[in-house]
N, C-alpha and C. Protein backbone atom coordinates (compact mmCIF):
# COMPACT_ATOMS: atom_id res chain seq x y z
N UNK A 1 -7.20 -4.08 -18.42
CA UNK A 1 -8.63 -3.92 -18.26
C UNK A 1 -9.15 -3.08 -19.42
N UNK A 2 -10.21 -3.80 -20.18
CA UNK A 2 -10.84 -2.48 -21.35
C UNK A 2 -11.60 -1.49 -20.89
N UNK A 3 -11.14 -0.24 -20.92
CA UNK A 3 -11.89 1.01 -21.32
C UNK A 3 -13.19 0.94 -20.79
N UNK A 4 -13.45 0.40 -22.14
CA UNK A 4 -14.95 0.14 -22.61
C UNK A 4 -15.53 -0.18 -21.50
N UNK A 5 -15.48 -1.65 -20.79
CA UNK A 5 -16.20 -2.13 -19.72
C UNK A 5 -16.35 -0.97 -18.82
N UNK A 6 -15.58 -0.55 -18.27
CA UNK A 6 -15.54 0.81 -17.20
C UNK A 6 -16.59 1.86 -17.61
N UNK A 7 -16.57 2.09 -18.97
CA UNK A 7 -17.53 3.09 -19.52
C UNK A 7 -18.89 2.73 -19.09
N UNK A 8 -19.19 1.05 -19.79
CA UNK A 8 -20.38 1.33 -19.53
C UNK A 8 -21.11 0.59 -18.70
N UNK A 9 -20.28 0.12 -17.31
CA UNK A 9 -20.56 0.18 -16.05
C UNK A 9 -20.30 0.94 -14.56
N UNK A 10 -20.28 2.33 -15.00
CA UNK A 10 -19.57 3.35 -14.43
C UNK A 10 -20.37 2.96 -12.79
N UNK A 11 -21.77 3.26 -13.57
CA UNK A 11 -22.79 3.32 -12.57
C UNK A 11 -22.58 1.89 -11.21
N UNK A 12 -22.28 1.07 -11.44
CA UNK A 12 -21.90 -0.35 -11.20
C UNK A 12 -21.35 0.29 -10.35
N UNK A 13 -19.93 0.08 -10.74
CA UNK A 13 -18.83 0.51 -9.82
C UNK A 13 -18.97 1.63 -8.74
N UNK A 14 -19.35 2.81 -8.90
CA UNK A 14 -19.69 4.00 -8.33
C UNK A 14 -20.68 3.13 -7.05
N UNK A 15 -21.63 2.27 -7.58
CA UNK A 15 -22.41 2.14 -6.11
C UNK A 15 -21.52 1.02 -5.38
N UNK A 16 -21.10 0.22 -6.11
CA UNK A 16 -19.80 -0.71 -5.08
C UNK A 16 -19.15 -0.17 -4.47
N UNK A 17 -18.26 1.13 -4.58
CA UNK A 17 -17.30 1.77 -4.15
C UNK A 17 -18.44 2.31 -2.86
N UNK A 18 -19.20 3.08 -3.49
CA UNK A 18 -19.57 3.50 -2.35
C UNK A 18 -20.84 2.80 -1.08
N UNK A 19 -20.98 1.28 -1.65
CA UNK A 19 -21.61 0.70 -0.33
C UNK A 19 -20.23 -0.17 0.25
N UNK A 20 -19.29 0.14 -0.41
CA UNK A 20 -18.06 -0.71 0.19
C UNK A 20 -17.60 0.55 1.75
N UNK A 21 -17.61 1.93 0.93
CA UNK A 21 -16.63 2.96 1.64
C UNK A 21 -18.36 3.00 2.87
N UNK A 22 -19.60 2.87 2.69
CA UNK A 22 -20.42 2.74 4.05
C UNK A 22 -19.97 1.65 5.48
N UNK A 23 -19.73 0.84 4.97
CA UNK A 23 -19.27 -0.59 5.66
C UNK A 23 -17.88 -0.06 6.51
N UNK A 24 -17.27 0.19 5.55
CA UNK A 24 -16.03 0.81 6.12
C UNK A 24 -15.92 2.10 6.97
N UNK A 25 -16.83 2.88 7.08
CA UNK A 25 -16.58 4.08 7.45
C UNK A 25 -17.38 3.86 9.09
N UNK A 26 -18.15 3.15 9.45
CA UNK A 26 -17.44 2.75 11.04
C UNK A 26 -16.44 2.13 11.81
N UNK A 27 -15.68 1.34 11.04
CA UNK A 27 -14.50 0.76 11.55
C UNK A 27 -13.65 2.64 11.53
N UNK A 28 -13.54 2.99 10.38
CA UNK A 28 -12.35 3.90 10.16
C UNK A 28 -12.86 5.49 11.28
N UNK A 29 -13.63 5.28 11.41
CA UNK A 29 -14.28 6.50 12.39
C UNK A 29 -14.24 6.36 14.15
N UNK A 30 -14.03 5.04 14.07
CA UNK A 30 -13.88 4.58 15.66
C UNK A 30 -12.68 3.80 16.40
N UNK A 31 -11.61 4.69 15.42
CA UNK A 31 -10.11 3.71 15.70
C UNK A 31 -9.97 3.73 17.02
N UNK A 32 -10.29 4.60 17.61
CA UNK A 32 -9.51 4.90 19.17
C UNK A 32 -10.69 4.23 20.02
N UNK A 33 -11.48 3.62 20.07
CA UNK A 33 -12.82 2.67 20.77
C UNK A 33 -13.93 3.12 20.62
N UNK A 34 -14.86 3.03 21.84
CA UNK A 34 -16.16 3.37 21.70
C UNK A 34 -16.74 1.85 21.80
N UNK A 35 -17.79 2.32 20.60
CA UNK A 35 -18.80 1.35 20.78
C UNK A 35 -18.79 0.83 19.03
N UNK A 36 -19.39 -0.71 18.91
CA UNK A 36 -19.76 -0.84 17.13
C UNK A 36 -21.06 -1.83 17.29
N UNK A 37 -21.22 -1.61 16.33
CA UNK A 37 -22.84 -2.05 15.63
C UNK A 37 -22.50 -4.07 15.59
N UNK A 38 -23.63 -4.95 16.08
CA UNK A 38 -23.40 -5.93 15.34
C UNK A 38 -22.65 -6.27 13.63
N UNK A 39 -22.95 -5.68 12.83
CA UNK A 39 -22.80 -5.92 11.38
C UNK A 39 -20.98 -5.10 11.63
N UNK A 40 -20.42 -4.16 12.04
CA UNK A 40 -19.19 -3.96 11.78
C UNK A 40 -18.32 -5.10 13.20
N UNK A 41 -19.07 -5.56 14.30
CA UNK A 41 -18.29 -6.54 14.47
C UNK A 41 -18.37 -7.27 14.11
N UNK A 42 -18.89 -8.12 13.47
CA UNK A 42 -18.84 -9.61 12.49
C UNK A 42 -17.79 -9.39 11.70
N UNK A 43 -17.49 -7.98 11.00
CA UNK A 43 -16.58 -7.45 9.89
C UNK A 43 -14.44 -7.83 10.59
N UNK A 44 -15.36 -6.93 11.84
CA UNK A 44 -13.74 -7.11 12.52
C UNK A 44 -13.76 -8.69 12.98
N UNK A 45 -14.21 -9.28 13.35
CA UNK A 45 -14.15 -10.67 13.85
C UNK A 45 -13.21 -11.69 12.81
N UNK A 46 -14.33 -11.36 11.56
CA UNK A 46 -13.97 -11.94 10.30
C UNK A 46 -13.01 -11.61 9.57
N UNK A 47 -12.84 -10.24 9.51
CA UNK A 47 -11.72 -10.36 8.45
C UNK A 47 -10.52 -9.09 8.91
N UNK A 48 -10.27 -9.01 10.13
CA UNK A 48 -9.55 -8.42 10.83
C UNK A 48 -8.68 -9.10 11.99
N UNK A 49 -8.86 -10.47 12.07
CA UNK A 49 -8.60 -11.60 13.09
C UNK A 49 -8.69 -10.85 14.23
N UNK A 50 -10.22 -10.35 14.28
CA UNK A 50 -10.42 -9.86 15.58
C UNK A 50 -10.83 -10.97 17.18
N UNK A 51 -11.51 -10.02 18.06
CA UNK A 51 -11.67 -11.53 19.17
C UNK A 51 -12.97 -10.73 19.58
N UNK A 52 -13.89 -12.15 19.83
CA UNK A 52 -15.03 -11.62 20.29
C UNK A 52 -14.87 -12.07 22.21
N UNK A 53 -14.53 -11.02 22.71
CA UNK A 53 -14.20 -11.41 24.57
C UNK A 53 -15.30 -11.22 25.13
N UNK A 54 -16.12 -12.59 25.84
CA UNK A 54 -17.09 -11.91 26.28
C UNK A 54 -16.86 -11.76 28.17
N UNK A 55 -17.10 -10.89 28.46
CA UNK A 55 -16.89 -10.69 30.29
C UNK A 55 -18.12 -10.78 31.00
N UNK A 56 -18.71 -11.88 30.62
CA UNK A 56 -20.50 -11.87 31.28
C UNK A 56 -19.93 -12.98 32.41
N UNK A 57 -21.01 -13.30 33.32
CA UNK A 57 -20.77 -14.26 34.36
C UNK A 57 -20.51 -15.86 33.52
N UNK A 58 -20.06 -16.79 33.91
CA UNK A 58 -20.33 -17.82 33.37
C UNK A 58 -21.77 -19.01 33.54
N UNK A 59 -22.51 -18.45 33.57
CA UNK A 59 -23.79 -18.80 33.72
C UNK A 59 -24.33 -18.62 32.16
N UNK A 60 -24.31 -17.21 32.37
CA UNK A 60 -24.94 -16.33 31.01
C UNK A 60 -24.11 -16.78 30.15
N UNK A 61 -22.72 -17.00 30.17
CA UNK A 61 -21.91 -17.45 28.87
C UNK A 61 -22.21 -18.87 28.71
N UNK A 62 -22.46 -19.03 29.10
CA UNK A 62 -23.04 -21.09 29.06
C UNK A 62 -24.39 -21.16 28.51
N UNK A 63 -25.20 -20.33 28.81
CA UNK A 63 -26.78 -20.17 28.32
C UNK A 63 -26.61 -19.65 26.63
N UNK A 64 -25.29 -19.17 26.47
CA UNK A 64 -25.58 -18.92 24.52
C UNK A 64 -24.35 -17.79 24.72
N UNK A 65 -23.56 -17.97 23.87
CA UNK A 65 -22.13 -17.21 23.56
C UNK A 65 -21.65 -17.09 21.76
N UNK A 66 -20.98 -16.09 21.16
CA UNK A 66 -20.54 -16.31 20.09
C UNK A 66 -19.56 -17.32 19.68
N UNK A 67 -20.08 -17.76 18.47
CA UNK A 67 -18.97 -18.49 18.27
C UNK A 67 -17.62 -18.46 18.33
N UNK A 68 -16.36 -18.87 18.81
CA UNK A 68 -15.35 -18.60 18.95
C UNK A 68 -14.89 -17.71 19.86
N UNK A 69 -15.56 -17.26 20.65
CA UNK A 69 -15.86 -16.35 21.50
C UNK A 69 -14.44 -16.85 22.57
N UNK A 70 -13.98 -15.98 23.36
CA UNK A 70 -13.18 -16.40 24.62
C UNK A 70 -14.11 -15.92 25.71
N UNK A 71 -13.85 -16.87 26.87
CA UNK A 71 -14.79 -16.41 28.20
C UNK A 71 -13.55 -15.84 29.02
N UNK A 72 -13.78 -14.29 29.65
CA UNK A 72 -12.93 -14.19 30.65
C UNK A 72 -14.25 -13.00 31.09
N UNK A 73 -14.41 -13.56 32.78
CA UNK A 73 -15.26 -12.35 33.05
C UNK A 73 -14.98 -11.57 34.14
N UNK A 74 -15.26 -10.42 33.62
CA UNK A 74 -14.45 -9.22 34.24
C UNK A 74 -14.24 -8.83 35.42
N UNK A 75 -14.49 -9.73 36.29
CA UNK A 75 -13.35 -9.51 37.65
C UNK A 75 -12.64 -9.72 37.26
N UNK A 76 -12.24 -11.25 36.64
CA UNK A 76 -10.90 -11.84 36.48
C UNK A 76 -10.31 -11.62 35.22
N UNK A 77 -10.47 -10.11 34.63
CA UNK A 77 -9.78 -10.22 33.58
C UNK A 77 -8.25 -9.56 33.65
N UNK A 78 -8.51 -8.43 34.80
CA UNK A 78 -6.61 -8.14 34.90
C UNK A 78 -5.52 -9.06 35.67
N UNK A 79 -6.37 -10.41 36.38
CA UNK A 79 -5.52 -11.71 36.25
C UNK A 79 -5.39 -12.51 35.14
N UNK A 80 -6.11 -12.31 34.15
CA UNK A 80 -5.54 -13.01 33.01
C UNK A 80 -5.39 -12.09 31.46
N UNK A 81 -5.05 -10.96 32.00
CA UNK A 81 -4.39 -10.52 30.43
C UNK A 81 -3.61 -10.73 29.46
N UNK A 82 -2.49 -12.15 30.18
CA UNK A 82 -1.56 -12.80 30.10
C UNK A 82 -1.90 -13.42 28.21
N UNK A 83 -3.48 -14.06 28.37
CA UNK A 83 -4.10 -14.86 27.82
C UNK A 83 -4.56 -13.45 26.22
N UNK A 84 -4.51 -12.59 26.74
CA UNK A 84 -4.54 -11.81 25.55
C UNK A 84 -3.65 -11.28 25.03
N UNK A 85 -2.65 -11.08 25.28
CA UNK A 85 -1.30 -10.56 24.69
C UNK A 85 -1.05 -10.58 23.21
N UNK A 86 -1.73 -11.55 22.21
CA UNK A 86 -1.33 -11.82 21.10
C UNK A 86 -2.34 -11.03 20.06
N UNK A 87 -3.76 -10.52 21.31
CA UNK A 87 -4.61 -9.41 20.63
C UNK A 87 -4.52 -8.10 20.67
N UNK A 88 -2.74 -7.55 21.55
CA UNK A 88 -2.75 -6.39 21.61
C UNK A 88 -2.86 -4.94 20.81
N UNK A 89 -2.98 -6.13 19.46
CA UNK A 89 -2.70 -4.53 18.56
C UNK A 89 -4.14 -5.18 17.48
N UNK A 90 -4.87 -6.25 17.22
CA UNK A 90 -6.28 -5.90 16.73
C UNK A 90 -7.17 -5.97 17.50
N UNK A 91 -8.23 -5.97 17.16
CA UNK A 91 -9.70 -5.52 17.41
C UNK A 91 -9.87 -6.51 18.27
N UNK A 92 -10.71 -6.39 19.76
CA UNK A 92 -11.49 -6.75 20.41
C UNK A 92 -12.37 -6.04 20.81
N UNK A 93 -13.58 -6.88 20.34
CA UNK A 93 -15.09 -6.59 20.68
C UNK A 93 -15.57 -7.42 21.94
N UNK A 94 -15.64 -6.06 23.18
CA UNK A 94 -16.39 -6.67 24.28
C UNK A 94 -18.20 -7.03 24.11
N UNK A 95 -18.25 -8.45 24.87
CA UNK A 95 -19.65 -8.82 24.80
C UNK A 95 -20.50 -8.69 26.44
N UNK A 96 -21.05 -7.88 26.78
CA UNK A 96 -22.06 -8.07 27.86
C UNK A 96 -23.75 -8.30 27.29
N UNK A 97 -23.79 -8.59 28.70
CA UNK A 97 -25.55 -8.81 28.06
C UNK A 97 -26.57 -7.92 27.18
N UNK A 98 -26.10 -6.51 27.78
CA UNK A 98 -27.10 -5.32 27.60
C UNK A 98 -25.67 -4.70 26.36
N UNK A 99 -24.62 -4.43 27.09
CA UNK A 99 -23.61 -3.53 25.93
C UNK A 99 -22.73 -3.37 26.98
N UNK A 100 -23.11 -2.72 28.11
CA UNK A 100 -21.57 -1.81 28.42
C UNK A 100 -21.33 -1.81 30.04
N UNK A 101 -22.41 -2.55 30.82
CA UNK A 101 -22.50 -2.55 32.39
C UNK A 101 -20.89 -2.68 32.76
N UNK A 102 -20.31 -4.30 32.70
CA UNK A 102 -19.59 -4.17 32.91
C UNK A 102 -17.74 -4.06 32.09
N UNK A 103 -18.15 -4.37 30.79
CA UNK A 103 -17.94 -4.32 29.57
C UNK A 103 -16.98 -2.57 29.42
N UNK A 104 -17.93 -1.65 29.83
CA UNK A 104 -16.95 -0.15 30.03
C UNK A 104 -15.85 -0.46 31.50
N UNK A 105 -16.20 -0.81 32.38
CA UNK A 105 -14.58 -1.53 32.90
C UNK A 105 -13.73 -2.12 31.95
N UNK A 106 -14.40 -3.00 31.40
CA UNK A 106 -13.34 -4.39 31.26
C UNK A 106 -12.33 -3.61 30.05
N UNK A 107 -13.86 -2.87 29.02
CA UNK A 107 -12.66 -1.56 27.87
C UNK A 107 -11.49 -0.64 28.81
N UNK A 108 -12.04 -0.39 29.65
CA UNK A 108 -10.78 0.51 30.94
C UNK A 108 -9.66 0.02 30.82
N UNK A 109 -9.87 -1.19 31.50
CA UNK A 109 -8.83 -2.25 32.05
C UNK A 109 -7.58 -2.80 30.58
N UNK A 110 -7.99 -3.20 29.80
CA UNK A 110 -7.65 -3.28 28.81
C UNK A 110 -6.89 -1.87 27.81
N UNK A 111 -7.74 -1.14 28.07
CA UNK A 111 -6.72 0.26 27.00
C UNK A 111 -5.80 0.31 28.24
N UNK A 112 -6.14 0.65 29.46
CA UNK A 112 -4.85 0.75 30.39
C UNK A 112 -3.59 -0.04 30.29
N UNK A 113 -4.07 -1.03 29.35
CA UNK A 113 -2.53 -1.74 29.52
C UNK A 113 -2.41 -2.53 27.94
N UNK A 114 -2.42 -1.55 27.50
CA UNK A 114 -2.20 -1.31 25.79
C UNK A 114 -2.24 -1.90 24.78
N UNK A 115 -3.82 -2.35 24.74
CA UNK A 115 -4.21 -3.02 24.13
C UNK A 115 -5.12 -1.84 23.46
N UNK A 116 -5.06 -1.52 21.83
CA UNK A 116 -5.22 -0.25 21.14
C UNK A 116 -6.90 -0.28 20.45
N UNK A 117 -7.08 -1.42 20.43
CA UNK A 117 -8.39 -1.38 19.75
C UNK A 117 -9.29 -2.21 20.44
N UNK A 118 -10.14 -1.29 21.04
CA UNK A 118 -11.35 -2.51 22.02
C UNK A 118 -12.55 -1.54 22.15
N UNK A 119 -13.56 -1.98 21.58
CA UNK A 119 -14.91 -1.90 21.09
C UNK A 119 -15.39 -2.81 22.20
N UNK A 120 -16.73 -2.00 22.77
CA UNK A 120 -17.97 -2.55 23.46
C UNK A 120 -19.13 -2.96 22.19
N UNK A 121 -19.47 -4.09 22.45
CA UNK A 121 -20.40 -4.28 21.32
C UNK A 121 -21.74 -3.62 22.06
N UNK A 122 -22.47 -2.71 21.00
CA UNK A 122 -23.56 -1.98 21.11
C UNK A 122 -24.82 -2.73 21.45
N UNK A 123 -25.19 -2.72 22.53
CA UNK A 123 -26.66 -3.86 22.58
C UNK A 123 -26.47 -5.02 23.63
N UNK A 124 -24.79 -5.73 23.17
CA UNK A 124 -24.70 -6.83 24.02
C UNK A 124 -25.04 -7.97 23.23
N UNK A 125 -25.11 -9.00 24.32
CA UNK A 125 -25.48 -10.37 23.23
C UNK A 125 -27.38 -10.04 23.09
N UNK A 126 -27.85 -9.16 23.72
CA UNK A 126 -28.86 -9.41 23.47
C UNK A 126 -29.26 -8.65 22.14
N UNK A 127 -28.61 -7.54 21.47
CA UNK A 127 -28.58 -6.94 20.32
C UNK A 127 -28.43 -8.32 19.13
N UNK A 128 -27.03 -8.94 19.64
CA UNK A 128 -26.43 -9.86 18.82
C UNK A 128 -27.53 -10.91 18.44
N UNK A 129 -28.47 -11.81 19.29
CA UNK A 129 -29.64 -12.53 19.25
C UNK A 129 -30.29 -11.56 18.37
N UNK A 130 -30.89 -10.24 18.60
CA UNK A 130 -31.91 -9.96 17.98
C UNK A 130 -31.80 -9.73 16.16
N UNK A 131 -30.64 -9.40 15.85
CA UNK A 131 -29.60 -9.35 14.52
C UNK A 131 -29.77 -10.71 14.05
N UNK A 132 -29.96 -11.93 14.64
CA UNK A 132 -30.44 -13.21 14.70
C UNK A 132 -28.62 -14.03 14.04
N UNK A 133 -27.95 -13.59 14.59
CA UNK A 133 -26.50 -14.11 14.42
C UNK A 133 -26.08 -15.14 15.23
N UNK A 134 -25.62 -16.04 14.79
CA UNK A 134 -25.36 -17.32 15.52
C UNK A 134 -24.84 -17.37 17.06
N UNK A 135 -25.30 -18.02 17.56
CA UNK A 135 -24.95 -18.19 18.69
C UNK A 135 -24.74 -19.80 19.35
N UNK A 136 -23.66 -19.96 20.06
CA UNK A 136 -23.40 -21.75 20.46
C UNK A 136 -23.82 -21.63 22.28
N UNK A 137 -24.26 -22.80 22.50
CA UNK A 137 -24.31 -23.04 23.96
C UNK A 137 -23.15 -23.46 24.38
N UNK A 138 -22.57 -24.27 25.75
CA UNK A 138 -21.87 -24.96 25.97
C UNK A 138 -22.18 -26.30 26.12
């Protein structure tokens, strides 16, 4: 790499680095759960082979769901954890309507049985609509 270029795009780089290390610094601040923003779950979805789980009734998941989304809703999700096993160690982002009604169970249920990274998405699908991010019917 020349020198030169580096010299006299210091400025360049300096703001890449640091709108790269913004993006990043909610994933790296919320290893142990909580909650994340639409824009850092799209991040984990995408390029973390994360899972977007949504635990809404199947009514509401039929009326508009993320793409790729899995439906398991949260009664029946500690009968089928079976079905997540292969997400135990990345990112799942829970989807409820609002954010966290039933969604802070379903995060319970899930860290209880060691699954290390699970995010309530902040807002719900109704945050997710308003972010105006795709959404599929059935």
């Amino acid at each position: 790499m020349d020198v030169s270029f580096l010299q006299n795009n210091i400025a360049l780089i300096v703001a890449a680095l640091a709108s790269g290390g913004m993006l990043l610094w909610p994933i790296l601040t919320r290893r142990s759960g909580g909650e994340v923003e639409t824009l850092v779950a799209v991040q984990m979805i995408n390029y973390k082979d994360g899972l977007a789980l949504d635990v809404r009734e199947g009514s509401e998941y039929e009326a508009g769901h993320l793409p790729n989304s899995k439906h398991i809703p949260s009664d029946k999700l500690e009968q089928r954890l079976s079905e997540l096993e292969k997400f135990k160690d990345k990112p799942i982002v829970l989807i409820h309507r609002t954010g966290t009604n039933s969604s802070g169970k379903s995060r319970s249920i899930l860290r209880s049985n060691g699954f290390t990274h699970v995010y309530n998405l902040t807002g719900g699908i109704d945050a997710w609509r308003q972010a105006n991010l795709p959404v599929v019917k059935k």
